[in-house]
C-alpha atoms as a PDB file:
ATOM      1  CA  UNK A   1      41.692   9.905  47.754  1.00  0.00           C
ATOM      2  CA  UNK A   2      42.448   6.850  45.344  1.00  0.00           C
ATOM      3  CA  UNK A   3      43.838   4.038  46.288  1.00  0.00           C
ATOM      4  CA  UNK A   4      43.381   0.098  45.674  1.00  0.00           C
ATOM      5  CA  UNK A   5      45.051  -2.949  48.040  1.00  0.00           C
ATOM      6  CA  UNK A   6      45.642  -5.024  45.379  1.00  0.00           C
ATOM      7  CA  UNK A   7      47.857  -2.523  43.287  1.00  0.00           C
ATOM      8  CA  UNK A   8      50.775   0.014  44.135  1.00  0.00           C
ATOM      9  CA  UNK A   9      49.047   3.269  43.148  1.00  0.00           C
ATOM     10  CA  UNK A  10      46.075   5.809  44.377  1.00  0.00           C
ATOM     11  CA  UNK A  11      42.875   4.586  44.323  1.00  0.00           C
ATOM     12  CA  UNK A  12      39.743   5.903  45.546  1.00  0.00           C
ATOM     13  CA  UNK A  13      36.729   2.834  46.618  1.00  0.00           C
ATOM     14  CA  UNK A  14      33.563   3.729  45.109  1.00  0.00           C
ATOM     15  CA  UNK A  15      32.351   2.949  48.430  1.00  0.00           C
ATOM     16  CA  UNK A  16      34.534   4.813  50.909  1.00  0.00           C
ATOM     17  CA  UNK A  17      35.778   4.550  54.434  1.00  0.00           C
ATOM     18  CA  UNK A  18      33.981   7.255  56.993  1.00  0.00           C
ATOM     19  CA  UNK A  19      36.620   7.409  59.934  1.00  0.00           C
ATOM     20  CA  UNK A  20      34.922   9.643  62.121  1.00  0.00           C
ATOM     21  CA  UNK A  21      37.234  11.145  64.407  1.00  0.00           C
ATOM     22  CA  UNK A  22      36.285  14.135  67.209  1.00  0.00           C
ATOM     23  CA  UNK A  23      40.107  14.802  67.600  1.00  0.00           C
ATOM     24  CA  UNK A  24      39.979  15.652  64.255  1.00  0.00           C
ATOM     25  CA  UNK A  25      36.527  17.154  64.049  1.00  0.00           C
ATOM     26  CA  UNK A  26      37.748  21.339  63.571  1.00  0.00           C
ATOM     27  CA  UNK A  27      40.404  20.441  60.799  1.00  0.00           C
ATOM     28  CA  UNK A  28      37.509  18.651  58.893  1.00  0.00           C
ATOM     29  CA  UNK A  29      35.857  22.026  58.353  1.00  0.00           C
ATOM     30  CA  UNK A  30      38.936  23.854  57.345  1.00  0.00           C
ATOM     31  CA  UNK A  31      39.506  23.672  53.057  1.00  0.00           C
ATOM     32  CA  UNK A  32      43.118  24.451  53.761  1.00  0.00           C
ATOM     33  CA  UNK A  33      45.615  25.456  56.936  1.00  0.00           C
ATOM     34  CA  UNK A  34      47.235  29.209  56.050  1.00  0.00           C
ATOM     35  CA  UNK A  35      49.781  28.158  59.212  1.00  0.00           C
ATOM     36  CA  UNK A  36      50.661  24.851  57.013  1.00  0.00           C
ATOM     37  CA  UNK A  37      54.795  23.881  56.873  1.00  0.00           C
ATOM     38  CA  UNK A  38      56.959  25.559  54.325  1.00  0.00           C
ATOM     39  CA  UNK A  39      59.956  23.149  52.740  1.00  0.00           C
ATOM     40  CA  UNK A  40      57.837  20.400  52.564  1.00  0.00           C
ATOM     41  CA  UNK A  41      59.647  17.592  50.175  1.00  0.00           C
ATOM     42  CA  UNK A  42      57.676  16.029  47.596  1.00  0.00           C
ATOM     43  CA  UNK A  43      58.265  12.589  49.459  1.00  0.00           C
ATOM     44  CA  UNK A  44      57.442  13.326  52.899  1.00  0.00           C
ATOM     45  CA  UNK A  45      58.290  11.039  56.313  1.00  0.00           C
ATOM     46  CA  UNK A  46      54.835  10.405  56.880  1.00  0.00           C
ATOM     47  CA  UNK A  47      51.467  10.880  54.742  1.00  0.00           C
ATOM     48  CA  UNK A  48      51.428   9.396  50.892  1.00  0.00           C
ATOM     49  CA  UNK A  49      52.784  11.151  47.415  1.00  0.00           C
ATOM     50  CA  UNK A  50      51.911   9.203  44.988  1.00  0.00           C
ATOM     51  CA  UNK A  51      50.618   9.056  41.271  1.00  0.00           C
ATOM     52  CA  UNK A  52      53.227  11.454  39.572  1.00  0.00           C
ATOM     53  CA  UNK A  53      53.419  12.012  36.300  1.00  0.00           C
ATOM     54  CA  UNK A  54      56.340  13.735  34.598  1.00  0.00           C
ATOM     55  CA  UNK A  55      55.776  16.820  31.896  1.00  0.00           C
ATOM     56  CA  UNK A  56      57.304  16.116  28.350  1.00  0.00           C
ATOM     57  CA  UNK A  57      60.276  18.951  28.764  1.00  0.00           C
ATOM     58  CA  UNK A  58      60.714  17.130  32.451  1.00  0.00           C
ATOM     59  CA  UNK A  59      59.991  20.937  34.243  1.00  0.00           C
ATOM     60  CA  UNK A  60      56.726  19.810  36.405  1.00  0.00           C
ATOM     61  CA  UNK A  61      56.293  17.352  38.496  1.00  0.00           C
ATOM     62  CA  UNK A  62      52.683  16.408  39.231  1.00  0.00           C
ATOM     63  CA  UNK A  63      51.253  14.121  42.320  1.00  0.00           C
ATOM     64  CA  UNK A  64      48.512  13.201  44.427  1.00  0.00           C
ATOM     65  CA  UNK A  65      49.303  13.901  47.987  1.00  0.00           C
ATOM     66  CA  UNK A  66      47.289  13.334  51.684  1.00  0.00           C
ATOM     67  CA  UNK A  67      48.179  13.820  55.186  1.00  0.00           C
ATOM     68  CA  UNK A  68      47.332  10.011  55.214  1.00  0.00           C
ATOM     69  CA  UNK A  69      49.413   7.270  55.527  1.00  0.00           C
ATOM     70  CA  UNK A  70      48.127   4.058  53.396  1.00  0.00           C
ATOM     71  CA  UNK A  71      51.069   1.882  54.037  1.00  0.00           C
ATOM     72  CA  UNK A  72      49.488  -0.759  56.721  1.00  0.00           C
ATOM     73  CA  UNK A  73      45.789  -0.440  55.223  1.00  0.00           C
ATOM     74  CA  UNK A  74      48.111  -1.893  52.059  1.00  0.00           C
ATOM     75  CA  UNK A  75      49.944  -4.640  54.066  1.00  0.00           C
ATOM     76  CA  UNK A  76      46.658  -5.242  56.139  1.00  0.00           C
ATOM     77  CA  UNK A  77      44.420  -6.059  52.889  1.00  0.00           C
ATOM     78  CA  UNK A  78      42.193  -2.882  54.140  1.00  0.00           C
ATOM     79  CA  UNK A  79      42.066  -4.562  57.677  1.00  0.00           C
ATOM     80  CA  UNK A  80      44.228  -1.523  59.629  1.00  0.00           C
ATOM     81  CA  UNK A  81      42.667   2.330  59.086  1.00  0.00           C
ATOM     82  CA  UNK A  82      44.674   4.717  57.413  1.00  0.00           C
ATOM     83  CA  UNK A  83      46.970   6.875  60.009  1.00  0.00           C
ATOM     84  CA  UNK A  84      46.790  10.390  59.547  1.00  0.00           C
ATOM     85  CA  UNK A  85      50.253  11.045  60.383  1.00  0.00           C
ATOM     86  CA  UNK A  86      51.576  13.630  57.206  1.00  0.00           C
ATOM     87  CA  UNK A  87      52.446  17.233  57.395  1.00  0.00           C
ATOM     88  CA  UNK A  88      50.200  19.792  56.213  1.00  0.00           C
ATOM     89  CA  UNK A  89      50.269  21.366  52.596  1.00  0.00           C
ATOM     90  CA  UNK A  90      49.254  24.883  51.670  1.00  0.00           C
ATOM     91  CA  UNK A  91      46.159  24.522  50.875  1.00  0.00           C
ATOM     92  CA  UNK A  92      45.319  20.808  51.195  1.00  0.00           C
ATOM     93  CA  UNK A  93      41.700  20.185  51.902  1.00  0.00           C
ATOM     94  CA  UNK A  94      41.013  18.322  54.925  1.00  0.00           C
ATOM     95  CA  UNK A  95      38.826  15.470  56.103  1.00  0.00           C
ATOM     96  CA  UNK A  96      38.368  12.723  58.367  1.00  0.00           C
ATOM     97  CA  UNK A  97      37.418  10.142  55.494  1.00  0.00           C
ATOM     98  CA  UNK A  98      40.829   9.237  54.472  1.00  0.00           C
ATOM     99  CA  UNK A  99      39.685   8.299  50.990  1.00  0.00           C
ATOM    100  CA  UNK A 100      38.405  11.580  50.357  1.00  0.00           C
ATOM    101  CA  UNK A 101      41.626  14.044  51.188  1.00  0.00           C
ATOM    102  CA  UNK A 102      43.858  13.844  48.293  1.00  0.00           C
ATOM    103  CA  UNK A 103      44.890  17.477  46.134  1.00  0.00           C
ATOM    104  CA  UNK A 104      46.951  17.179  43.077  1.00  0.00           C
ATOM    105  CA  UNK A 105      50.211  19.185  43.407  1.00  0.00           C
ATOM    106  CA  UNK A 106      52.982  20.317  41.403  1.00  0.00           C
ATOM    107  CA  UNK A 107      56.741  21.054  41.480  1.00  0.00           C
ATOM    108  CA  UNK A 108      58.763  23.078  39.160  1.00  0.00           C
ATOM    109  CA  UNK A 109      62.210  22.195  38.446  1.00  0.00           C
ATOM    110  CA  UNK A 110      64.920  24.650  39.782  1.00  0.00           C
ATOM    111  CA  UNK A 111      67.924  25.470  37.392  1.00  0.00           C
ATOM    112  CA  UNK A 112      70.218  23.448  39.584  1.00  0.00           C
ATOM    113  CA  UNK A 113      68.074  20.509  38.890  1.00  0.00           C
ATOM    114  CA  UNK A 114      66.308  20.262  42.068  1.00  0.00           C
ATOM    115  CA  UNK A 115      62.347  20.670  42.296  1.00  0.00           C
ATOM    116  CA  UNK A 116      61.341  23.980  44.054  1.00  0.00           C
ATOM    117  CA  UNK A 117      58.585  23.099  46.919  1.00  0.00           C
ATOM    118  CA  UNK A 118      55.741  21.758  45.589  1.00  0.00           C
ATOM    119  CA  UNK A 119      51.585  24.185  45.218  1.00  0.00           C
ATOM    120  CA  UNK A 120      48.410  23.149  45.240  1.00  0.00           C
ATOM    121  CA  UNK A 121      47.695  23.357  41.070  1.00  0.00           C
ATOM    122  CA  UNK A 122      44.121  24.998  42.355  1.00  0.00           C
ATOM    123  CA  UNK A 123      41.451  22.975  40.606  1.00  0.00           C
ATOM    124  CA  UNK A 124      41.076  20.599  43.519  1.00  0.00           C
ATOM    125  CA  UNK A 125      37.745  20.523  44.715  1.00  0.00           C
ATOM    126  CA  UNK A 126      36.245  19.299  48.095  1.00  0.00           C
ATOM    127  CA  UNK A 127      36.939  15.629  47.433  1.00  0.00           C
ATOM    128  CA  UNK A 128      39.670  13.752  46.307  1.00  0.00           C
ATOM    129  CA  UNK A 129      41.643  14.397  43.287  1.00  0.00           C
ATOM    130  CA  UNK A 130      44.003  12.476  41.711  1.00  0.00           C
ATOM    131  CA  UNK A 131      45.920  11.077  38.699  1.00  0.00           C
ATOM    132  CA  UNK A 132      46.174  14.034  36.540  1.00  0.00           C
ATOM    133  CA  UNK A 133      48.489  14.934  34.081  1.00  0.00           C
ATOM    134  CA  UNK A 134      48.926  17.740  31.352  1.00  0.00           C
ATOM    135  CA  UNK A 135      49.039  19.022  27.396  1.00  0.00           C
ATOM    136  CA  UNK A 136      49.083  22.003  25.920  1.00  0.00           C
ATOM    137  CA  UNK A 137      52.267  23.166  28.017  1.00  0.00           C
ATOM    138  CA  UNK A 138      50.722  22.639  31.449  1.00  0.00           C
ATOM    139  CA  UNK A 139      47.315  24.850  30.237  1.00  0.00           C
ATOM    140  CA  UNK A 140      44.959  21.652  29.741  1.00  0.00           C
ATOM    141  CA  UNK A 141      44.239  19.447  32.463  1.00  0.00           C
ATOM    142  CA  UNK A 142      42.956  16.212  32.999  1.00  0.00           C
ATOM    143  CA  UNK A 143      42.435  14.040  36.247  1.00  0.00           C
ATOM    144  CA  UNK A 144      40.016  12.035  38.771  1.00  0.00           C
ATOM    145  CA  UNK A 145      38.162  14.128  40.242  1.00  0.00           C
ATOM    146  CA  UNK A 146      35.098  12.773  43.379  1.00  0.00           C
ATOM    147  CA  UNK A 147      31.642  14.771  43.889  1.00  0.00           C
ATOM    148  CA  UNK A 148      31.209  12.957  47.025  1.00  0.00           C
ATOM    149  CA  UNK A 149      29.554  10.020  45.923  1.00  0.00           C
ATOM    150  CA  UNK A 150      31.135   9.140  42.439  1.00  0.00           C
ATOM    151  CA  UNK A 151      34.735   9.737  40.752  1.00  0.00           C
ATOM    152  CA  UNK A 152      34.871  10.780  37.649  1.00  0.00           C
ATOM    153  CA  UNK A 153      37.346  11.911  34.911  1.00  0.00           C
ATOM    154  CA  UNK A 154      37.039  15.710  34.428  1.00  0.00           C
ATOM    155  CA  UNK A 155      39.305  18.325  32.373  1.00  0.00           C
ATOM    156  CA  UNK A 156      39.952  21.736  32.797  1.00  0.00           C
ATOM    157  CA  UNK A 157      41.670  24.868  30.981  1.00  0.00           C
ATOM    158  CA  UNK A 158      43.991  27.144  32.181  1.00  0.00           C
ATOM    159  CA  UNK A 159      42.612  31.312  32.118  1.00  0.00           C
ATOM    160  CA  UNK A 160      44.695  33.999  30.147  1.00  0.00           C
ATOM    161  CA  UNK A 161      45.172  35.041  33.945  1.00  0.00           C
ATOM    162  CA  UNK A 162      46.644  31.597  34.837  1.00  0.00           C
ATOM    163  CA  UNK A 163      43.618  30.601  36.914  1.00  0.00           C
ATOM    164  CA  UNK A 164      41.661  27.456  35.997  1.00  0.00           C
ATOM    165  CA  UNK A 165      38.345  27.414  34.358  1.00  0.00           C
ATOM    166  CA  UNK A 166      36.024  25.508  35.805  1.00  0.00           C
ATOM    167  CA  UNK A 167      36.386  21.662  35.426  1.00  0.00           C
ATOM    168  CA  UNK A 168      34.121  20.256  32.785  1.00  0.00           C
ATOM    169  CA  UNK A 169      32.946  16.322  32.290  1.00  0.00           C
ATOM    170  CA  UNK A 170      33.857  14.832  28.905  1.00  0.00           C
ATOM    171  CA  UNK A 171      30.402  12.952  28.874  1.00  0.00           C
ATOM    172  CA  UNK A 172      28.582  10.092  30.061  1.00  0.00           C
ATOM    173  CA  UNK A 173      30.198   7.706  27.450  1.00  0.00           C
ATOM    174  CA  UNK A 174      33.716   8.109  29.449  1.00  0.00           C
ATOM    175  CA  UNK A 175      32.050   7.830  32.683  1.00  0.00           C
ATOM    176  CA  UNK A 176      30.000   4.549  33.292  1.00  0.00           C
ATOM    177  CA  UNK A 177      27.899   4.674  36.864  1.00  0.00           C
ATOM    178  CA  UNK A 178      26.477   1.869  36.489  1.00  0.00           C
ATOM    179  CA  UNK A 179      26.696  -0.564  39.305  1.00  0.00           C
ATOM    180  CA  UNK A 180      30.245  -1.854  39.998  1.00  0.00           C
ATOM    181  CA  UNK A 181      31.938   0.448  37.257  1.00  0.00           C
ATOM    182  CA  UNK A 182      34.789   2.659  37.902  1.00  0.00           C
ATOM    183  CA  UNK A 183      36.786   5.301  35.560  1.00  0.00           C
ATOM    184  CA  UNK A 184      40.585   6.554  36.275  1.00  0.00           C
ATOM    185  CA  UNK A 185      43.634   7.002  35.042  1.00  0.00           C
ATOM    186  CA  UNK A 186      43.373   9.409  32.411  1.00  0.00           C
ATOM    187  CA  UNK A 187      45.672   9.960  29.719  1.00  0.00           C
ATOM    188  CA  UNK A 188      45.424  12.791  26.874  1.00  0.00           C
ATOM    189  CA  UNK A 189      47.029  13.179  23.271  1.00  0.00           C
ATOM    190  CA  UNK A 190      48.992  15.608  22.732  1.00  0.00           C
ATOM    191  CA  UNK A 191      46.057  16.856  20.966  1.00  0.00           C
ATOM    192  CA  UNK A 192      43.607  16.455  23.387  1.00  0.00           C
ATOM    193  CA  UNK A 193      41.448  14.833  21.217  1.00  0.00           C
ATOM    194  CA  UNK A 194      42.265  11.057  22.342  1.00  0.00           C
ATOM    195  CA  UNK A 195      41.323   9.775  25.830  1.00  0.00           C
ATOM    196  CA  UNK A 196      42.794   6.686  26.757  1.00  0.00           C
ATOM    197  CA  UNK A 197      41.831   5.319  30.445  1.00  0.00           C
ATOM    198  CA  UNK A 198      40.739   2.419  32.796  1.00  0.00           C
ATOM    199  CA  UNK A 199      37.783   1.185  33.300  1.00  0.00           C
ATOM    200  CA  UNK A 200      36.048  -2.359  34.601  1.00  0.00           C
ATOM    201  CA  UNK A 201      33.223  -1.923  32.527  1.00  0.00           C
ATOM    202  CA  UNK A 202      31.689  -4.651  30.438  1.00  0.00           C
ATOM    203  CA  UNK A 203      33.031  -6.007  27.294  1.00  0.00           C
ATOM    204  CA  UNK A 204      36.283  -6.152  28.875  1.00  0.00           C
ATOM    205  CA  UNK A 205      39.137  -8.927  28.763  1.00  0.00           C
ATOM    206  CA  UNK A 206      38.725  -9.560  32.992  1.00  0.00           C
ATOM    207  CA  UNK A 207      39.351  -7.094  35.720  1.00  0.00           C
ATOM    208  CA  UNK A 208      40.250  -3.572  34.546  1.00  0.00           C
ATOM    209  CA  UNK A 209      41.550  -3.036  30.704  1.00  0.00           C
ATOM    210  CA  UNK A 210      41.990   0.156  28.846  1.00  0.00           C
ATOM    211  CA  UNK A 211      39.933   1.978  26.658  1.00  0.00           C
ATOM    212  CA  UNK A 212      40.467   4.836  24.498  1.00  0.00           C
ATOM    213  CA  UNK A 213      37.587   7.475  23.233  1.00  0.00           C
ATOM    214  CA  UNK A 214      38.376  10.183  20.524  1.00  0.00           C
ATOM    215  CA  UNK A 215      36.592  13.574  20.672  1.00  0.00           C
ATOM    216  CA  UNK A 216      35.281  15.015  17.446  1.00  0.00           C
ATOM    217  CA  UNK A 217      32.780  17.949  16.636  1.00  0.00           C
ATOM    218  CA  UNK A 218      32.853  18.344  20.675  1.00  0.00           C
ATOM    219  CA  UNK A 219      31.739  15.298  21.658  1.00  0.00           C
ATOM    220  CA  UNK A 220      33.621  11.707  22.666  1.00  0.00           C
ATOM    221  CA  UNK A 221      33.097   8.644  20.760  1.00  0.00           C
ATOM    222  CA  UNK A 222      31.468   5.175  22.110  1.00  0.00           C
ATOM    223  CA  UNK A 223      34.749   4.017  24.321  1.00  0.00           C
ATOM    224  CA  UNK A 224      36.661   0.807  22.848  1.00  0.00           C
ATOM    225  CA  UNK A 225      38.767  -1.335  24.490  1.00  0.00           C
ATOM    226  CA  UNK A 226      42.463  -1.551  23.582  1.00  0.00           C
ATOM    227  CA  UNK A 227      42.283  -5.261  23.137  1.00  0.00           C
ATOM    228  CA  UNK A 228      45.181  -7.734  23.462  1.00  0.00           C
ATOM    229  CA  UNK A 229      48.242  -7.681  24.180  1.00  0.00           C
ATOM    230  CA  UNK A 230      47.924  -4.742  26.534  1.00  0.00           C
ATOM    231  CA  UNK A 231      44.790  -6.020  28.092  1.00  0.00           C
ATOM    232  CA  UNK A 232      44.673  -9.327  29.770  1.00  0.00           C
ATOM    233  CA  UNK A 233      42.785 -11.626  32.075  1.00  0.00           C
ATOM    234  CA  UNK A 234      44.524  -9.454  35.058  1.00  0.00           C
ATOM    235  CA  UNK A 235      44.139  -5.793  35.458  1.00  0.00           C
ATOM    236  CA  UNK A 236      45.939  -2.935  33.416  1.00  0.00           C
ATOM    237  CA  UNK A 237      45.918   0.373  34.272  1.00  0.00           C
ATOM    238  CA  UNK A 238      47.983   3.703  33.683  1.00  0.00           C
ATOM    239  CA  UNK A 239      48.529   3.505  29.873  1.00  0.00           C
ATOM    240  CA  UNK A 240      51.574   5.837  28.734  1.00  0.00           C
ATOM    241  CA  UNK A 241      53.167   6.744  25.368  1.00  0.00           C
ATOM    242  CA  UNK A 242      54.814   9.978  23.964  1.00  0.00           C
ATOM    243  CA  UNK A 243      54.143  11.681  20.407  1.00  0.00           C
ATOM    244  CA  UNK A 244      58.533  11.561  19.930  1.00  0.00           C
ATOM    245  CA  UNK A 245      58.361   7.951  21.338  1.00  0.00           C
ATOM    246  CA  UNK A 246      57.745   4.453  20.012  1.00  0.00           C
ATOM    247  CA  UNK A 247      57.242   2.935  23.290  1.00  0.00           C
ATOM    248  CA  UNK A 248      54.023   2.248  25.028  1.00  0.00           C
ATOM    249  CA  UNK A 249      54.269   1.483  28.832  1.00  0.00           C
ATOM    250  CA  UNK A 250      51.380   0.719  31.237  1.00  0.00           C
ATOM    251  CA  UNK A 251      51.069  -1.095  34.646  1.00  0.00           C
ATOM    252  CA  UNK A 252      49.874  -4.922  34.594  1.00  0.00           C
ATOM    253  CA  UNK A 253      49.887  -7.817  36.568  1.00  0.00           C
ATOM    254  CA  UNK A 254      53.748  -8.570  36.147  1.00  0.00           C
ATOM    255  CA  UNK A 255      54.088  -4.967  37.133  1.00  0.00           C
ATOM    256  CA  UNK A 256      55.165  -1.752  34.857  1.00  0.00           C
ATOM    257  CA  UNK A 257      54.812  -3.453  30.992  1.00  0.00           C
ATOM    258  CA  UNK A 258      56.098  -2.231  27.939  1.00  0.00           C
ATOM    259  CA  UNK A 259      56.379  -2.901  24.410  1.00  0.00           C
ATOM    260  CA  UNK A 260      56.901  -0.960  20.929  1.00  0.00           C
ATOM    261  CA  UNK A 261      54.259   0.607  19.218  1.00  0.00           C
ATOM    262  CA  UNK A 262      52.244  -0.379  16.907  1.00  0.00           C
ATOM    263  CA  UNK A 263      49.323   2.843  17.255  1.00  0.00           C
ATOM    264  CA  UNK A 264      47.447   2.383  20.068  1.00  0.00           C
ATOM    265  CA  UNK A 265      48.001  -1.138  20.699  1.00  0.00           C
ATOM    266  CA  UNK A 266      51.951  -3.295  20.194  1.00  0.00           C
ATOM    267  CA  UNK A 267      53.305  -4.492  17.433  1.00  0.00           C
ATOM    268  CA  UNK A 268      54.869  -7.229  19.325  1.00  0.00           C
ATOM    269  CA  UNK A 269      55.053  -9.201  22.576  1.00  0.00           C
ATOM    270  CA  UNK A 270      55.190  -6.655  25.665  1.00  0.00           C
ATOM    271  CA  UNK A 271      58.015  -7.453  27.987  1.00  0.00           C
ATOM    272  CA  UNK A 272      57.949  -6.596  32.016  1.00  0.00           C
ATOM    273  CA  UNK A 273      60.341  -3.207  33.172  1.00  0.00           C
ATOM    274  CA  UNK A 274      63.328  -3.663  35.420  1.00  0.00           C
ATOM    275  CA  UNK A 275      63.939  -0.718  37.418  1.00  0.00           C
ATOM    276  CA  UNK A 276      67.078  -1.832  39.933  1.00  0.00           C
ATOM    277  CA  UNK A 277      66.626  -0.312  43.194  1.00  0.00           C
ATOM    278  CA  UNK A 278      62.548  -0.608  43.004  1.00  0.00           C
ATOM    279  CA  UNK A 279      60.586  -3.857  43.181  1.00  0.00           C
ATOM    280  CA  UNK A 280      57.514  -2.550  42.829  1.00  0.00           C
ATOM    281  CA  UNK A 281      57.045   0.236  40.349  1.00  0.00           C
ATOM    282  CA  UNK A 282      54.331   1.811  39.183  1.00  0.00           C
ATOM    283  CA  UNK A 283      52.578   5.129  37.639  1.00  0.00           C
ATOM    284  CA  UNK A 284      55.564   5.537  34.788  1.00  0.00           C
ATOM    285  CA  UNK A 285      55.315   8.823  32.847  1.00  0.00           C
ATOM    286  CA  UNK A 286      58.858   9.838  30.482  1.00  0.00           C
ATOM    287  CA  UNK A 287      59.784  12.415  29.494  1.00  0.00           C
ATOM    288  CA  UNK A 288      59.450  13.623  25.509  1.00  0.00           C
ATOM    289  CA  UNK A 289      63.306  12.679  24.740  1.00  0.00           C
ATOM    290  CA  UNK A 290      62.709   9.648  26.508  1.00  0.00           C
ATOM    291  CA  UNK A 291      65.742   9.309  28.989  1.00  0.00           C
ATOM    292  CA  UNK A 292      63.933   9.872  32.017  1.00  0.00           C
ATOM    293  CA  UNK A 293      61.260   7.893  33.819  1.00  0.00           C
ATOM    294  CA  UNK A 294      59.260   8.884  37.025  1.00  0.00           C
ATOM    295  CA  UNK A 295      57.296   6.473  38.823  1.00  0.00           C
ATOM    296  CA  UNK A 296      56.006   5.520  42.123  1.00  0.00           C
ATOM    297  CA  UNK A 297      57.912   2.456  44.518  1.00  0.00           C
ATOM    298  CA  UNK A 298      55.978   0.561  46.716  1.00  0.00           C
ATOM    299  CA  UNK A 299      58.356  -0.049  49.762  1.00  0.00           C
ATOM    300  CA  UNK A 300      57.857  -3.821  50.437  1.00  0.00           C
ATOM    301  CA  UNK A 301      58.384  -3.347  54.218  1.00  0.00           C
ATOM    302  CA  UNK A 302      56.442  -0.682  55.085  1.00  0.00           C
ATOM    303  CA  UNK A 303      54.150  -0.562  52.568  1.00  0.00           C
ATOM    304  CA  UNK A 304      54.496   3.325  51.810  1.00  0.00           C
ATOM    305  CA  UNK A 305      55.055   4.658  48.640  1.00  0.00           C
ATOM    306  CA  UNK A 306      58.050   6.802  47.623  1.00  0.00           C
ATOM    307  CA  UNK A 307      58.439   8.656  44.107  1.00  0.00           C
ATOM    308  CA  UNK A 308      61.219   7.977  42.221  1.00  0.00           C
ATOM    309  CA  UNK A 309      63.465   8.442  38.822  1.00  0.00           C
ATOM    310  CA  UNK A 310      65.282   6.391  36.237  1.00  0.00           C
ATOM    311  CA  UNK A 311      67.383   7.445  33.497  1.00  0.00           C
ATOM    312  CA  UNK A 312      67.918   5.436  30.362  1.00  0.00           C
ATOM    313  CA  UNK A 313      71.375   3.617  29.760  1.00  0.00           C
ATOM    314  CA  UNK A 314      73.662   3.690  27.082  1.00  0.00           C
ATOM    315  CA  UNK A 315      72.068  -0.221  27.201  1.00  0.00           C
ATOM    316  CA  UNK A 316      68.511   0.750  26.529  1.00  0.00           C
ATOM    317  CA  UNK A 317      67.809  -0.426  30.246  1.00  0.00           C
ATOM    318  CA  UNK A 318      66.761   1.967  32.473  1.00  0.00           C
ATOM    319  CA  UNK A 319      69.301   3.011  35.251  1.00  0.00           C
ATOM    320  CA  UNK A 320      69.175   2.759  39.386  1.00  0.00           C
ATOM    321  CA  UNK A 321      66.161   4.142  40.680  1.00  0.00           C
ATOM    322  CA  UNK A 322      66.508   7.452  42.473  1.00  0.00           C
ATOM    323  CA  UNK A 323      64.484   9.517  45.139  1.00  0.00           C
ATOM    324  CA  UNK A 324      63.364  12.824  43.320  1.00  0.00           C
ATOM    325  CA  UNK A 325      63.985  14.589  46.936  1.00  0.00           C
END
C-alpha cells in the first residue's frame, strides 16, 4: 500500500515495512474474507480510504483502501507501526506488511445521489494497488500496481464480458528501477495516448516533478519533465486536467495548486486551492463540467484521512468541503 510521511496521500516505500504478526498469521494467507461486512461506507471509522479519483460524468468513485490505519505512522514521522484496526472488504487481499494491503475500489452513484457500497474493481493483484483512475467510460485502466519488490505503473482493459484483461506494463521508459527512483500517480488522456506521472528520477527540478510520455505506433516516448511553473524545488505530484476544462490542478508544496492552461504546462502564475472545511487537501480529480471536486483531507489531529467533496460557487471558489458518506 502507498503511502509517504511527508505528504497527505498513499504511498508505497520502495523499501517496505515487514510487521510480522502470529495473531495475524491465518488472515495473511487468505486473498479475500467471503464472511467480510456488508454496508461498509467508503470512509470507514478505522482503516484508510484514500487516493480517490472522481469519473468525468461524476458516476464512480474510485479509492485505495486497507484494513490499516496510517494516521500515527503519519504524526509519528514513521516512528509508530501502522494499526490494523479497519473492517474487512469483499475481497480485500490480506497481509501482515501494512505497505503491501491496499485494493483499488469503486462506488457507483445511486439515483438519489448517494454512492451504493463500494467492490473490489478486480484487477488487484497480491500486492498493493493504488492510485488508479479511468478513460474510455470506466473500460481502460490505469494505476500503481507492486510485484513484491517494485511498484510500477500498469494499465489494463476491460473484456466484452466486463472482466479485466490482464494488466500490461507501458515500458521501461515510464518505469525507472534504477536505484532511488520511484513511479506513481498516473494520469491518462482522454485518449490514452498521453501519460502524465511522478517520478524522482534525474533531470528533475528537486524532489519529485512530473513528467509526461506520449504513446505512438505502440510504444511510449523518452519521458520529459513538465518543467516550471508546475515543477519546483519541492515535490509535485498528482497532476489533473479535463479535455472540457482549462484548469490544471496538481498537489505541491503549498498544498493542492492550480492554474489555467496553457497545454501541458500554465500560461500563468499557479495560485494555492482553498477548500473551507479541509486544511489539508489532496488527490483532486473534477468532474468533466467542472463543478465538483473530490479529494482526500488529512485530519490534522488524528492524522487519518477522510474523502471529501467541493462544489464550485457562483464565485469561482470552491464551496465547504463535504464527507462523500
Amino acid at each position: 500500500m502507498p503511502f509517504e510521511a511527508s505528504r497527505s496521500r498513499f504511498r508505497i516505500p520502495a523499501w517496505g515495512i515487514c510487521l510480522v504478526c502470529l495473531a495475524l498469521a491465518f488472515l495473511a494467507a487468505c486473498k479475500g474474507n467471503p464472511g467480510a461486512s456488508s454496508g461498509i461506507p467508503i470512509n470507514t471509522e478505522a482503516g484508510l480510504s484514500d487516493s480517490p479519483f472522481i469519473s468525468g460524468d461524476g458516476q464512480r468513485l474510485y479509492f485505495t483502501y486497507s484494513r490499516y490505519d496510517f494516521g500515527q505512522w503519519f504524526l509519528s514521522g514513521g516512528a509508530q507501526p501502522p494499526v490494523l484496526s479497519g473492517p474487512d472488504r469483499q475481497g480485500l487481499h490480506h497481509s501482515t506488511n501494512p505497505f503491501d494491503e491496499s485494493d483499488i475500489y469503486v462506488a457507483t452513484r445511486n439515483p438519489d445521489g448517494t454512492w451504493s457500497e463500494a467492490v473490489n474493481l478486480g484487477l488487484n493483484g497480491a500486492y498493493g494497488d493504488s492510485g488508479g483512475m479511468e478513460i474510455n467510460a470506466g473500460n481502460t485502466f490505469v494505476w500503481l500496481q507492486g510485484n513484491g519488490t517494485a511498484r510500477n505503473i500498469v494499465m489494463a482493459n476491460r473484456n466484452p464480458g466486463g472482466t479485466w484483461a490482464p494488466a500490461f506494463d507501458p515500458g521501461p521508459g515510464i518505469n525507472d528501477h534504477s536505484a532511488g527512483a520511484l513511479q506513481d500517480s498516473p494520469k491518462l488522456s482522454a485518449d490514452g495516448r498521453t501519460l502524465w506521472f511522478t517520478s524522482d528520477r534525474p533531470a528533475g527540478h528537486g524532489g519529485k516533478d512530473i513528467w509526461f510520455s506520449s504513446s505512438s505506433g505502440g510504444s511510449w516516448s523518452t519521458p520529459a519533465n513538465v518543467g516550471a511553473p508546475v515543477n519546483t524545488a519541492g515535490d509535485e505530484d498528482r497532476f489533473w486536467f479535463s479535455p472540457g476544462s482549462p484548469d490544471l490542478y496538481w498537489n505541491g508544496p503549498a498544498g493542492i495548486m492550480h492554474c489555467f492552461s496553457g497545454g501541458s504546462t500554465c500560461s500563468g502564475t499557479p495560485d494555492a486551492v482553498t477548500i473551507p472545511g479541509c486544511s489539508l487537501p489532496s488527490s483532486v480529480s473534477v468532474t468533466d463540467d467542472g463543478q465538483r471536486m473530490y479529494f482526500a483531507c488529512r485530519v490534522p489531529e488524528t492524522g487519518r484521512m477522510k474523502i471529501m467533496f467541493s462544489v464550485m460557487q457562483d464565485s469561482g471558489s470552491w464551496g465547504v468541503a463535504h464527507l462523500v458518506d
